[in-house]
PDB file of N, CA and C in Angstrom:
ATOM      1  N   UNK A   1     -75.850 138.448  -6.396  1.00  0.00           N
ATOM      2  CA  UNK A   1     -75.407 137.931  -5.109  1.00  0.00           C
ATOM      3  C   UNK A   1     -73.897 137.795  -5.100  1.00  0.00           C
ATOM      4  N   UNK A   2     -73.393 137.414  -6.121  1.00  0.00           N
ATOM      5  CA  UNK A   2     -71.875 137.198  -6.450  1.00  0.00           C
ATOM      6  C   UNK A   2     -71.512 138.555  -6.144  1.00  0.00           C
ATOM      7  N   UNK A   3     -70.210 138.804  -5.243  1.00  0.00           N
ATOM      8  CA  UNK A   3     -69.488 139.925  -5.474  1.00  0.00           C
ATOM      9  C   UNK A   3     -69.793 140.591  -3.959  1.00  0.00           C
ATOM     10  N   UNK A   4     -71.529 140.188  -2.876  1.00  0.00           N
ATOM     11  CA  UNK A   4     -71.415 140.604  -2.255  1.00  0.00           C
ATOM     12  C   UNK A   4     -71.550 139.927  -1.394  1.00  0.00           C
ATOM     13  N   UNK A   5     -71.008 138.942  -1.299  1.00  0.00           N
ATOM     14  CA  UNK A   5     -71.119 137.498  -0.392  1.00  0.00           C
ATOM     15  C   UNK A   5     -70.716 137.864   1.221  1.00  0.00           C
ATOM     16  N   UNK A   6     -69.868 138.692   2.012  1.00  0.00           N
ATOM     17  CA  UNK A   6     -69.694 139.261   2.703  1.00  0.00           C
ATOM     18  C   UNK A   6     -70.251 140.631   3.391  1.00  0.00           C
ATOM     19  N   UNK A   7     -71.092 141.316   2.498  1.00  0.00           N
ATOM     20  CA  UNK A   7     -71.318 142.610   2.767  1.00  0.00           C
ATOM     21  C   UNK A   7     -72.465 142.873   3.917  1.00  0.00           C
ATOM     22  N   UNK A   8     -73.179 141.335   4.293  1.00  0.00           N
ATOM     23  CA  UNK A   8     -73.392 141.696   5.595  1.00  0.00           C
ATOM     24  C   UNK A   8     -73.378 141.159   6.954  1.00  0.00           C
ATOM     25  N   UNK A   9     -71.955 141.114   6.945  1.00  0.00           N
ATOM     26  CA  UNK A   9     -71.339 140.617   8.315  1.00  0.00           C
ATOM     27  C   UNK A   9     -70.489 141.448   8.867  1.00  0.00           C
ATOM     28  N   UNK A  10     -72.203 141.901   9.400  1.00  0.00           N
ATOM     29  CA  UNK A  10     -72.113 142.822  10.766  1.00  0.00           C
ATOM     30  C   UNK A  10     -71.845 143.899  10.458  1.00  0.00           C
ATOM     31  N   UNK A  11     -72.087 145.109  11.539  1.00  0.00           N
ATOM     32  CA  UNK A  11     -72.294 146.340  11.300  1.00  0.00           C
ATOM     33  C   UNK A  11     -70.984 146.833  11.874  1.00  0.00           C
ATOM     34  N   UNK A  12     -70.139 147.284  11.503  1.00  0.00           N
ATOM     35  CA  UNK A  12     -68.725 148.087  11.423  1.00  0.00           C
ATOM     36  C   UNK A  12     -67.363 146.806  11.207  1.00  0.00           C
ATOM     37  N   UNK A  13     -67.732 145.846  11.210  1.00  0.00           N
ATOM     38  CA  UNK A  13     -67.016 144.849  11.226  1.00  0.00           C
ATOM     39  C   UNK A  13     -66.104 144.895   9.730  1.00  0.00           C
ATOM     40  N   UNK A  14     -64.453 145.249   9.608  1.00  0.00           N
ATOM     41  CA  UNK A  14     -64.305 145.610   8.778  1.00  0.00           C
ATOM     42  C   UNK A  14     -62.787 144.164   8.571  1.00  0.00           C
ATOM     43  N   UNK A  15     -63.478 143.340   7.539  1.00  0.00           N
ATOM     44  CA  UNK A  15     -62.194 142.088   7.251  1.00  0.00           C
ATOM     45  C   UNK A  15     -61.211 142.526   5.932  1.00  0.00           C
ATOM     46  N   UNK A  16     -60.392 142.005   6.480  1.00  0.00           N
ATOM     47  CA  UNK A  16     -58.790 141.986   5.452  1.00  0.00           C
ATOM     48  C   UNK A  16     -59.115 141.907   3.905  1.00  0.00           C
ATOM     49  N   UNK A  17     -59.040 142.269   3.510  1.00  0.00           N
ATOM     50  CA  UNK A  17     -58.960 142.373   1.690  1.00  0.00           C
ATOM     51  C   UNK A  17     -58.578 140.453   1.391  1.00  0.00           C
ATOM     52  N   UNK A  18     -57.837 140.116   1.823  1.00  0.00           N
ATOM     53  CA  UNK A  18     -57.046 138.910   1.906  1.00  0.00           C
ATOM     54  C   UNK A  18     -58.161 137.944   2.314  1.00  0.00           C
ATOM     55  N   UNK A  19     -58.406 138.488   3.414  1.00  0.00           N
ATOM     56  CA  UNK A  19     -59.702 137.229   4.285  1.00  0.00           C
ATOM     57  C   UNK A  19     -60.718 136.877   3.419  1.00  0.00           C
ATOM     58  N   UNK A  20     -61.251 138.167   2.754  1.00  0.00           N
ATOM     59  CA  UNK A  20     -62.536 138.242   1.948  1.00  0.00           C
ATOM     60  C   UNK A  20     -62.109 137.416   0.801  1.00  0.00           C
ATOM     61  N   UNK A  21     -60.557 137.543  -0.379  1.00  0.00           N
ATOM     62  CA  UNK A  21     -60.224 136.986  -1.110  1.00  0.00           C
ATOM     63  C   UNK A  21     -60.378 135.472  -1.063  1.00  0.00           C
ATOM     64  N   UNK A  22     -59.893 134.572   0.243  1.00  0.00           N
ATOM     65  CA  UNK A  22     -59.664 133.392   0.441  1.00  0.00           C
ATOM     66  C   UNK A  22     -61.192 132.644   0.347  1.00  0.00           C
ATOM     67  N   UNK A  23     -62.154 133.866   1.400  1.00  0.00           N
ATOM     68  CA  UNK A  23     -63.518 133.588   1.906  1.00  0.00           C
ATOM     69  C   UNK A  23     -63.885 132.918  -0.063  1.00  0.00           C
ATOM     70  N   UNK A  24     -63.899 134.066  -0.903  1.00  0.00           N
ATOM     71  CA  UNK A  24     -64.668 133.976  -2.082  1.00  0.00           C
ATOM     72  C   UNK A  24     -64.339 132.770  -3.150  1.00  0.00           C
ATOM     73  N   UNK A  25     -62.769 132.589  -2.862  1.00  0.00           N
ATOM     74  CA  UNK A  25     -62.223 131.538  -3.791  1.00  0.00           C
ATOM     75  C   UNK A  25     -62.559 130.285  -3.165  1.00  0.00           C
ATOM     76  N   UNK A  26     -62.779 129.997  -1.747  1.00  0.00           N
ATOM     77  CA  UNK A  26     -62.910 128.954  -1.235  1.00  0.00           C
ATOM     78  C   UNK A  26     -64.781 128.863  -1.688  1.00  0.00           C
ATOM     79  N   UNK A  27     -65.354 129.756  -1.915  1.00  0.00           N
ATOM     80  CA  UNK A  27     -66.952 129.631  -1.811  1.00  0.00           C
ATOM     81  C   UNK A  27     -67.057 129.187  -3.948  1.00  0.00           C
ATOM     82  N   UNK A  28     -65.925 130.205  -4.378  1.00  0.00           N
ATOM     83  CA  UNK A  28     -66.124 129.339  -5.708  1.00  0.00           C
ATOM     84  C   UNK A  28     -65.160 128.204  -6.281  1.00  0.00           C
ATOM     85  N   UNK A  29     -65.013 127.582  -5.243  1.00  0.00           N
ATOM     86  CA  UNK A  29     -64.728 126.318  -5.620  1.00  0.00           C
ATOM     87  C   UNK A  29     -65.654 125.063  -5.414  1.00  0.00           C
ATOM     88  N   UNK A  30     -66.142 125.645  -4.012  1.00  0.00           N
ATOM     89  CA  UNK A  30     -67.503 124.468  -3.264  1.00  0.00           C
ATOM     90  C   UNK A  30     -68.305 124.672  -4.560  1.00  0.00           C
ATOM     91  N   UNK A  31     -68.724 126.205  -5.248  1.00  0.00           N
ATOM     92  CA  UNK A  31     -69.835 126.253  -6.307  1.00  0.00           C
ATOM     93  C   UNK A  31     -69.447 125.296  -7.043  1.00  0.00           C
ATOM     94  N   UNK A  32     -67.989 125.288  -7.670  1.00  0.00           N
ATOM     95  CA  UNK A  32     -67.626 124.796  -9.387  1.00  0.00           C
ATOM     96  C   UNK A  32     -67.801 123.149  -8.948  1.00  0.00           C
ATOM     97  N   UNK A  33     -67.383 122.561  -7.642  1.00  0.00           N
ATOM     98  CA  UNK A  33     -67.667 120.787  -7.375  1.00  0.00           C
ATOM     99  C   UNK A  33     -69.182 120.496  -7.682  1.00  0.00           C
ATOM    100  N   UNK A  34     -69.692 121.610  -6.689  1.00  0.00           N
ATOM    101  CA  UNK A  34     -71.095 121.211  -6.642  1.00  0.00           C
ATOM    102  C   UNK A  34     -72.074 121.063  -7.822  1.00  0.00           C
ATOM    103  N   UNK A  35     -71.401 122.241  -8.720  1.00  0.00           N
ATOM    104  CA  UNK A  35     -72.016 121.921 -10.322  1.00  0.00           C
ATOM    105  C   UNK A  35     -71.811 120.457 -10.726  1.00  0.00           C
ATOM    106  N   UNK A  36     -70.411 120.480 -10.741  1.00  0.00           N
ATOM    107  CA  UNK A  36     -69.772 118.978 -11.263  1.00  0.00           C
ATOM    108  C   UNK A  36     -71.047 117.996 -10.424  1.00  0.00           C
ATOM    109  N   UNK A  37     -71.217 117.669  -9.102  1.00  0.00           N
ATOM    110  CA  UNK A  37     -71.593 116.854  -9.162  1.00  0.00           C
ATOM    111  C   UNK A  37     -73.429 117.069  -9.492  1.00  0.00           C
ATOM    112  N   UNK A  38     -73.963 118.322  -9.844  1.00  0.00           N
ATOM    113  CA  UNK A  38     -75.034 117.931 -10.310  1.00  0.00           C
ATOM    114  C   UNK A  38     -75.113 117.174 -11.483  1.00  0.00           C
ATOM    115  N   UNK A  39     -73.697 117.238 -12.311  1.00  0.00           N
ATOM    116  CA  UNK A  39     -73.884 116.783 -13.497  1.00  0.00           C
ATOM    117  C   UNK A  39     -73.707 115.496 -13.429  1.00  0.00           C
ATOM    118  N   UNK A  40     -72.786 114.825 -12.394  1.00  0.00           N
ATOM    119  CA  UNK A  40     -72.299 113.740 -11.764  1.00  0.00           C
ATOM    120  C   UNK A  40     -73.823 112.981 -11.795  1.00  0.00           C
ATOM    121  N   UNK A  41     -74.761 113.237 -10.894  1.00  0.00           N
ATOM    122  CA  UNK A  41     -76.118 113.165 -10.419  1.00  0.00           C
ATOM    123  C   UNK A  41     -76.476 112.757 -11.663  1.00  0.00           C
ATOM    124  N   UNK A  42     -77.119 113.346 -12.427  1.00  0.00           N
ATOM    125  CA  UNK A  42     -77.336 113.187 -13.672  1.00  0.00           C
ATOM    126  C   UNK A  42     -76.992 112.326 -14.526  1.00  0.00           C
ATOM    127  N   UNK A  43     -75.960 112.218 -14.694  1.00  0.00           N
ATOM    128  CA  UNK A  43     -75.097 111.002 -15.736  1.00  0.00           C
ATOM    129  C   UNK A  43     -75.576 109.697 -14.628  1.00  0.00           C
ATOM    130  N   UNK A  44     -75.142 110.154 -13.496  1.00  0.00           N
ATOM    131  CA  UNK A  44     -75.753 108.512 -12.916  1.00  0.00           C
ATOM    132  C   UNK A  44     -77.386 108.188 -12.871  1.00  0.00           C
ATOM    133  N   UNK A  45     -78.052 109.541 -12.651  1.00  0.00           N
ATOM    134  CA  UNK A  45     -79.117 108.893 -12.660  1.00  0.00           C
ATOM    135  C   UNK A  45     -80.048 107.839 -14.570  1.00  0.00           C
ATOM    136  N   UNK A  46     -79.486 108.700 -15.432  1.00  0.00           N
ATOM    137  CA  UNK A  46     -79.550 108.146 -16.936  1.00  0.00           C
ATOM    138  C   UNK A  46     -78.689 107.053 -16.938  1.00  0.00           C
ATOM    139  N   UNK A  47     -78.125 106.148 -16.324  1.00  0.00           N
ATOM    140  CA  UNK A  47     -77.362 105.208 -16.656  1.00  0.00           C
ATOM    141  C   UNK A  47     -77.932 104.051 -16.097  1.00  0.00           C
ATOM    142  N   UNK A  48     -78.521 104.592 -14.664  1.00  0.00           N
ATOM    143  CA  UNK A  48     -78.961 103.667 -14.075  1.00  0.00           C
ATOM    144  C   UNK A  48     -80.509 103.220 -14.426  1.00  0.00           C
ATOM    145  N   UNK A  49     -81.807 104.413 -14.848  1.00  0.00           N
ATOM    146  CA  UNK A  49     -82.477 104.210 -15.777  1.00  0.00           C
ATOM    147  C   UNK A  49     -82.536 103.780 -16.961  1.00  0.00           C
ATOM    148  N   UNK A  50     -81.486 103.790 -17.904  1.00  0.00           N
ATOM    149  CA  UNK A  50     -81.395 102.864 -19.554  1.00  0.00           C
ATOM    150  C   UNK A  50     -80.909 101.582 -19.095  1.00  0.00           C
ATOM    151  N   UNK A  51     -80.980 100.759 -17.972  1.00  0.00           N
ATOM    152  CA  UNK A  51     -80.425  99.426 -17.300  1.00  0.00           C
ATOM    153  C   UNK A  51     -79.406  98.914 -18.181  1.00  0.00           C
ATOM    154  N   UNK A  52     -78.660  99.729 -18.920  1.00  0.00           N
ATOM    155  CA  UNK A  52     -77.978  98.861 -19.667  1.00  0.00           C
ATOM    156  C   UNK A  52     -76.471  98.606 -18.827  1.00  0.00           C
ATOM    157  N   UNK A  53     -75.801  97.185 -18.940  1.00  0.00           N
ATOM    158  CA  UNK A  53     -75.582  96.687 -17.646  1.00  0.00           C
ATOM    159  C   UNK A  53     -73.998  97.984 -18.178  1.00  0.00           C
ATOM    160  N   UNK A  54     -73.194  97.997 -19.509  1.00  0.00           N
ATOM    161  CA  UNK A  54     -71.672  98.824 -19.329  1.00  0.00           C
ATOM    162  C   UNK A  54     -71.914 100.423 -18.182  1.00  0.00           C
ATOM    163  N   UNK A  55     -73.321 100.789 -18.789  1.00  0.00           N
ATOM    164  CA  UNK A  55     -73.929 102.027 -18.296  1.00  0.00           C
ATOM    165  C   UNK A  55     -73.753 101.953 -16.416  1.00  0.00           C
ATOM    166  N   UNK A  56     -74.221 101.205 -15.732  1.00  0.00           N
ATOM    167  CA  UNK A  56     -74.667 100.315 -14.612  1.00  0.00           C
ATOM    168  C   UNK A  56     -73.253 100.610 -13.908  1.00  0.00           C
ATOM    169  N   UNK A  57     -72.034  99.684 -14.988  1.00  0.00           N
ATOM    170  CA  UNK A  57     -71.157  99.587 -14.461  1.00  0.00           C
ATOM    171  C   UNK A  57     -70.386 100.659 -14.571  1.00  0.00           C
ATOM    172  N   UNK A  58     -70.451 101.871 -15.076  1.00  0.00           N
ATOM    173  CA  UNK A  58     -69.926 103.155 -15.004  1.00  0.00           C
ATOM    174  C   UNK A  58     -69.877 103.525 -13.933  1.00  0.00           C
ATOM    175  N   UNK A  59     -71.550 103.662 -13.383  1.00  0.00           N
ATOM    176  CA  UNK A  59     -71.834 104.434 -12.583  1.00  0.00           C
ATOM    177  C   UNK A  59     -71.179 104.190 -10.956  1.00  0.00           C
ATOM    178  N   UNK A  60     -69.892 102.668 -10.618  1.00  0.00           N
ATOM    179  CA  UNK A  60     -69.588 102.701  -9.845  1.00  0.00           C
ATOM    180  C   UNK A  60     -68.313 104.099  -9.629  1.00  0.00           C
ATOM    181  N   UNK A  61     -67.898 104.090 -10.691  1.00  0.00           N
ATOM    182  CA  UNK A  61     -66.660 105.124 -10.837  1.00  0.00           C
ATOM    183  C   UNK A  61     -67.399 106.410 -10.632  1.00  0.00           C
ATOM    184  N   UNK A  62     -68.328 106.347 -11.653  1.00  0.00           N
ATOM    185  CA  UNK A  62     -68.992 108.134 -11.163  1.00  0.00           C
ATOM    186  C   UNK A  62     -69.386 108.113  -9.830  1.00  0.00           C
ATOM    187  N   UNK A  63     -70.055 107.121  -8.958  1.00  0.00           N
ATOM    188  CA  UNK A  63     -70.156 107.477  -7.350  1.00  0.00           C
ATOM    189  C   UNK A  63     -69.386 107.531  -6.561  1.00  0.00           C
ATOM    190  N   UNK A  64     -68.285 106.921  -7.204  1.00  0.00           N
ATOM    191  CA  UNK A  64     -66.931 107.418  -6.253  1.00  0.00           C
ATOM    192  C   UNK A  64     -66.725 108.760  -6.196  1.00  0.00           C
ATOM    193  N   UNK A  65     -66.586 108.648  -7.865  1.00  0.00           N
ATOM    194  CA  UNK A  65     -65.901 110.277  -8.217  1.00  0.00           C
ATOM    195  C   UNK A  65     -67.021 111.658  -7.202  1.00  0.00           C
ATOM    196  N   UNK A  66     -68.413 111.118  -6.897  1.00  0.00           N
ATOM    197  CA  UNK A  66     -69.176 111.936  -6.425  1.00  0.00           C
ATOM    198  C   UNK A  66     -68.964 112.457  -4.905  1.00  0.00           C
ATOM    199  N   UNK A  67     -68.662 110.732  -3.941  1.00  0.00           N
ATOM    200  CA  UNK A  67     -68.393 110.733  -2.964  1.00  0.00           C
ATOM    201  C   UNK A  67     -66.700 111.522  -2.289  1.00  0.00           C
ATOM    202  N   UNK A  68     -65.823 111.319  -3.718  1.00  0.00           N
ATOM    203  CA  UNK A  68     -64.955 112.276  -3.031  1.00  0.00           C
ATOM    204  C   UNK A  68     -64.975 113.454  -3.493  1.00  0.00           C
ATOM    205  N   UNK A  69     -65.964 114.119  -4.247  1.00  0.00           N
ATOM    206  CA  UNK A  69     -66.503 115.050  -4.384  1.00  0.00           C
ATOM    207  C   UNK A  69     -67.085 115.948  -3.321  1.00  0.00           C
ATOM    208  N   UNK A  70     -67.874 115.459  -2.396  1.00  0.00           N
ATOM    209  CA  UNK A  70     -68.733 115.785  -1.531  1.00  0.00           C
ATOM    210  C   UNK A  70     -67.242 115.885  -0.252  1.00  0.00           C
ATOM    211  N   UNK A  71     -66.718 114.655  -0.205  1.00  0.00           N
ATOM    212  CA  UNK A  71     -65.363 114.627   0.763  1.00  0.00           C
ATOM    213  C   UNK A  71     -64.446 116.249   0.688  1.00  0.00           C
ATOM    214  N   UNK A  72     -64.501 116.602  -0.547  1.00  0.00           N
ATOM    215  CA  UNK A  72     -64.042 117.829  -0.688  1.00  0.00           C
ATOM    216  C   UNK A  72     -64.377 119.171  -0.216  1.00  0.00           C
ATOM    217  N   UNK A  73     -66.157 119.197  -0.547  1.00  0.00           N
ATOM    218  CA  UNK A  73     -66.603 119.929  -0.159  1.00  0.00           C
ATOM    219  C   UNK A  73     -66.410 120.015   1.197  1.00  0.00           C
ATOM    220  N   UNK A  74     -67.000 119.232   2.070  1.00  0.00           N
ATOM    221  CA  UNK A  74     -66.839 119.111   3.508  1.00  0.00           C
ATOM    222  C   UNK A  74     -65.676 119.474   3.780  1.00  0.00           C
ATOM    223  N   UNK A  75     -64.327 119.532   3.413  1.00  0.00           N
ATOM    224  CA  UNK A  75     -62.689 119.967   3.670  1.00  0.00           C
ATOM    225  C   UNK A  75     -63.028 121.615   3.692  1.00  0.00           C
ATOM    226  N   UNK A  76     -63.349 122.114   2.422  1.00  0.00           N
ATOM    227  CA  UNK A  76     -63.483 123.285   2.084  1.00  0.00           C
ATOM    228  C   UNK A  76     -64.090 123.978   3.005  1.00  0.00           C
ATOM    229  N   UNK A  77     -65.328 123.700   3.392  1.00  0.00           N
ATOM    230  CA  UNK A  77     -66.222 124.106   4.246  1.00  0.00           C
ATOM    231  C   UNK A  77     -65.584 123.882   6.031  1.00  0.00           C
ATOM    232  N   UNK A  78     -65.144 123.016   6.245  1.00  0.00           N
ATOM    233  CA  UNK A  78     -64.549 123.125   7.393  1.00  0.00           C
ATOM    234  C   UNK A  78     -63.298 124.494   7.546  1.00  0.00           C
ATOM    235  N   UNK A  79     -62.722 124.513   6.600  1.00  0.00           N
ATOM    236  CA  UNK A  79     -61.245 125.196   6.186  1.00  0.00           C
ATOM    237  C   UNK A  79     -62.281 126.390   6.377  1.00  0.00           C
ATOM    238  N   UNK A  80     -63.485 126.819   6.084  1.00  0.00           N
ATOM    239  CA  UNK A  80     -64.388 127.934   5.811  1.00  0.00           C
ATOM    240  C   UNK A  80     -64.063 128.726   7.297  1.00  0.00           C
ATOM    241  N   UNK A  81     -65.079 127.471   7.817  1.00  0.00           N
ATOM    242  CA  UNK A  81     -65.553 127.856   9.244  1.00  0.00           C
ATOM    243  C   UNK A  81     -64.368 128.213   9.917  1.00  0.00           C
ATOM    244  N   UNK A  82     -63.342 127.268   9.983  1.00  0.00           N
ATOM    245  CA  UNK A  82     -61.813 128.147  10.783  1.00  0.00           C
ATOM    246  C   UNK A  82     -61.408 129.046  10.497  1.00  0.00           C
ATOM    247  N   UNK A  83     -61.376 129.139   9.763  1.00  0.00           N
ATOM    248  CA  UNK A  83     -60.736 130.920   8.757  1.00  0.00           C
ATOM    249  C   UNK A  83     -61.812 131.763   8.974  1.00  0.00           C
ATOM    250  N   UNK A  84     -62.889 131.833   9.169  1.00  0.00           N
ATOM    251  CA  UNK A  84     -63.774 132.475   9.497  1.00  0.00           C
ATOM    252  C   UNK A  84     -64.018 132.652  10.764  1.00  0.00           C
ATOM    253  N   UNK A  85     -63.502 131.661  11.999  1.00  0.00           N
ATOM    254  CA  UNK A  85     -63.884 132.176  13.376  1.00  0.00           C
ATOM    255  C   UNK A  85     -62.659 132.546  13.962  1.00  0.00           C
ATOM    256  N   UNK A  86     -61.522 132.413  13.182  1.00  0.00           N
ATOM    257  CA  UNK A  86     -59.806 133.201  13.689  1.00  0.00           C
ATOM    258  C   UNK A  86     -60.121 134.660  12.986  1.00  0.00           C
ATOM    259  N   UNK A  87     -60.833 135.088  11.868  1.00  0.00           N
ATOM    260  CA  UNK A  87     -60.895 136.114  11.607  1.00  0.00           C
ATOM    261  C   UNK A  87     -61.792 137.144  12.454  1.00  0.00           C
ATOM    262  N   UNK A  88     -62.805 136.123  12.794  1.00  0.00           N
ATOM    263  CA  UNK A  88     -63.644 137.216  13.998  1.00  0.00           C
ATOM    264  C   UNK A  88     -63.238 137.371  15.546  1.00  0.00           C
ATOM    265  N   UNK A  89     -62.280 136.462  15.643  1.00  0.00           N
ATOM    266  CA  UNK A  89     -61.177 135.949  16.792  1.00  0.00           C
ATOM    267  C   UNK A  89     -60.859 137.684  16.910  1.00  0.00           C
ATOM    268  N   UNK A  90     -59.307 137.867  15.929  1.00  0.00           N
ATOM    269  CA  UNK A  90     -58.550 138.503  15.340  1.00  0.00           C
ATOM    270  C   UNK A  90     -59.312 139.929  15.641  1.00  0.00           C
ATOM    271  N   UNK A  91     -60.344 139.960  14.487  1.00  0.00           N
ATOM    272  CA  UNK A  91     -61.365 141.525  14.550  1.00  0.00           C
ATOM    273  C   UNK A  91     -61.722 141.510  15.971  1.00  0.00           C
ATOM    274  N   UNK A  92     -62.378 140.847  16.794  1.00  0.00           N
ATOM    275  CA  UNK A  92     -62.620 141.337  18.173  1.00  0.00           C
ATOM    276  C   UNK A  92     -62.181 141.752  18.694  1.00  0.00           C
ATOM    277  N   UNK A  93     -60.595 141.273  19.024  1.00  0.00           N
ATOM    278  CA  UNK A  93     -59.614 141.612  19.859  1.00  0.00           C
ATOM    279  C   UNK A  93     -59.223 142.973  19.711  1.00  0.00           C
ATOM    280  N   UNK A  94     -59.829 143.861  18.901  1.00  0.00           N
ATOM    281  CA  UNK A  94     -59.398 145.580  19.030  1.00  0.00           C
ATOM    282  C   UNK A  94     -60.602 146.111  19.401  1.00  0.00           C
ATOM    283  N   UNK A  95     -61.881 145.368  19.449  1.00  0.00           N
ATOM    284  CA  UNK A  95     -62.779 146.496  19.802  1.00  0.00           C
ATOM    285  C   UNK A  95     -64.265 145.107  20.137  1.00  0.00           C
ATOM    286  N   UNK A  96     -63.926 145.519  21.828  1.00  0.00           N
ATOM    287  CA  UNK A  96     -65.142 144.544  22.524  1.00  0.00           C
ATOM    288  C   UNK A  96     -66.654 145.077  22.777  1.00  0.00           C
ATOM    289  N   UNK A  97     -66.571 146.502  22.504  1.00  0.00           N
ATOM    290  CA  UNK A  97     -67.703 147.305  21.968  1.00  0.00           C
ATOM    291  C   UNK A  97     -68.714 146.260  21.503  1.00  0.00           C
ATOM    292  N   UNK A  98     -67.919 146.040  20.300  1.00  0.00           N
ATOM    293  CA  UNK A  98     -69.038 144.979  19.452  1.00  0.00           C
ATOM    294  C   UNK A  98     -68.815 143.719  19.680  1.00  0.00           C
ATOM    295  N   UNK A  99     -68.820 143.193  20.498  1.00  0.00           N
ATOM    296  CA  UNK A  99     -69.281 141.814  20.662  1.00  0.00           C
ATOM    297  C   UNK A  99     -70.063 141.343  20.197  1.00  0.00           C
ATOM    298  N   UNK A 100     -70.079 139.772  19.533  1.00  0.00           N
ATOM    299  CA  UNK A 100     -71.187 138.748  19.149  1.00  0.00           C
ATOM    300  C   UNK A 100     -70.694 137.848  19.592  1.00  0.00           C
ATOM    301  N   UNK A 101     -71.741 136.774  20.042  1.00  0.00           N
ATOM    302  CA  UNK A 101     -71.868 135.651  20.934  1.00  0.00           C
ATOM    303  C   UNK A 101     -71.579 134.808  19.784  1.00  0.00           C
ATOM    304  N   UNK A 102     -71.695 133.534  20.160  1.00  0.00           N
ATOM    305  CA  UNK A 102     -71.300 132.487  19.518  1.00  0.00           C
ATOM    306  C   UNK A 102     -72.273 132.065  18.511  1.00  0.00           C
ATOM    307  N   UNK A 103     -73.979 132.966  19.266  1.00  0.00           N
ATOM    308  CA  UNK A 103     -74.902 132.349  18.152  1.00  0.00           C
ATOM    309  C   UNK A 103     -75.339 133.201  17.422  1.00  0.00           C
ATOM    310  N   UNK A 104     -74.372 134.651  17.089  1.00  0.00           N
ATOM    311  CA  UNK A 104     -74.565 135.493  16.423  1.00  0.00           C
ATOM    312  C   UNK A 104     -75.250 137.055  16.616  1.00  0.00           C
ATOM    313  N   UNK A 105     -75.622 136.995  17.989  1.00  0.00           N
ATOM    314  CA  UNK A 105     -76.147 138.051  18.203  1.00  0.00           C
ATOM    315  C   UNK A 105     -75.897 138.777  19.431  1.00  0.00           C
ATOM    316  N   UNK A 106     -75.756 139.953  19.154  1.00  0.00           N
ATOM    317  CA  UNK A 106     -74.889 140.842  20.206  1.00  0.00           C
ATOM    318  C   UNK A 106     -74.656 140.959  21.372  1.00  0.00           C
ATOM    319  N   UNK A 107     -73.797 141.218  22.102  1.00  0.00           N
ATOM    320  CA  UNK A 107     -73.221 140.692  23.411  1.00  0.00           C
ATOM    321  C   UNK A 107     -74.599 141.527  24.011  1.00  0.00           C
ATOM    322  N   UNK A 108     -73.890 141.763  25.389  1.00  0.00           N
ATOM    323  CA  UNK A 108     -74.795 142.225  26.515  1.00  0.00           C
ATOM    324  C   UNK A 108     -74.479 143.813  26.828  1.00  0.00           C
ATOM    325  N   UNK A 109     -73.115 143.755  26.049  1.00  0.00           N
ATOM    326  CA  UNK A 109     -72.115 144.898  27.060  1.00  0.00           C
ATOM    327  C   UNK A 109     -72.960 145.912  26.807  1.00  0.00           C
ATOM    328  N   UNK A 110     -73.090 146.587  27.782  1.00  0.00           N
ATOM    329  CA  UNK A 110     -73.720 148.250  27.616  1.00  0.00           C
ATOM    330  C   UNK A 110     -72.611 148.916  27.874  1.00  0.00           C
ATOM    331  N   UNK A 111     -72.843 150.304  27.672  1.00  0.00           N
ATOM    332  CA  UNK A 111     -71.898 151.612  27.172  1.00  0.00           C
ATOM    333  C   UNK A 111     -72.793 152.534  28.360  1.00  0.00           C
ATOM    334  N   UNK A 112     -72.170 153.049  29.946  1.00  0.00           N
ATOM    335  CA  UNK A 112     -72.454 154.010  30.331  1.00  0.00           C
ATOM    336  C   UNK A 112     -72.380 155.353  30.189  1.00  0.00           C
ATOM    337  N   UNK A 113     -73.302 156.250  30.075  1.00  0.00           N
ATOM    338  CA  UNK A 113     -73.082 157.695  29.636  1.00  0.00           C
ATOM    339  C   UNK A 113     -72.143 158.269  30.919  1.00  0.00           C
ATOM    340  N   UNK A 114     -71.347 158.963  30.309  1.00  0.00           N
ATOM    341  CA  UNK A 114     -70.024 159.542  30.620  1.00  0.00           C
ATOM    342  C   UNK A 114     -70.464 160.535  32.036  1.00  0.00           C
TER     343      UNK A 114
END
């Protein structure tokens, strides 16, 4: 799946070398948090099961650390979606042929024979 994270959006729809670059680094970064906080998950959930109270009291720092974890993600993912709807902004504007609607599926426009 890695490598072709883009390859199907849309049929002639052709994005910037650059766009795709930003698209992939921004998608493996959400991955590398999201690991972190499974592990996050984890350490809290064993801390809070062995009741032992230093353990207990860790786990306020690790839910922080989780919550601005997740705060991140949500940045990333917003930053996603804009960069992603100025890029289909951008690609439209040379060719209204292919139109897509807002909910993804193809305009109306028909093409009269000549």
């Amino acid at each position: 799946m890695e490598g072709d994270t883009f390859s199907g959006l849309g049929n002639g729809t052709q994005m910037d070398n650059k766009v795709l670059q930003t698209f992939q680094k921004s998608f493996g970064q959400v991955q590398n948090i999201l690991d972190q906080n499974r592990l996050l998950i984890n350490e809290i959930n064993q801390n809070h099961e062995s009741r032992i109270p230093d353990n207990l009291s860790r786990n306020v720092g690790l839910i922080r650390e989780l919550n601005n974890n997740i705060r991140r993600v949500v940045d990333l993912y917003a930053d996603l979606s804009h960069s992603f709807t100025k890029s289909m902004e951008v690609s439209s504007e040379g060719d209204s042929s292919g139109a897509v609607r807002s909910d993804g599926k193809p305009g109306n426009k028909r093409n009269r024979a000549g």
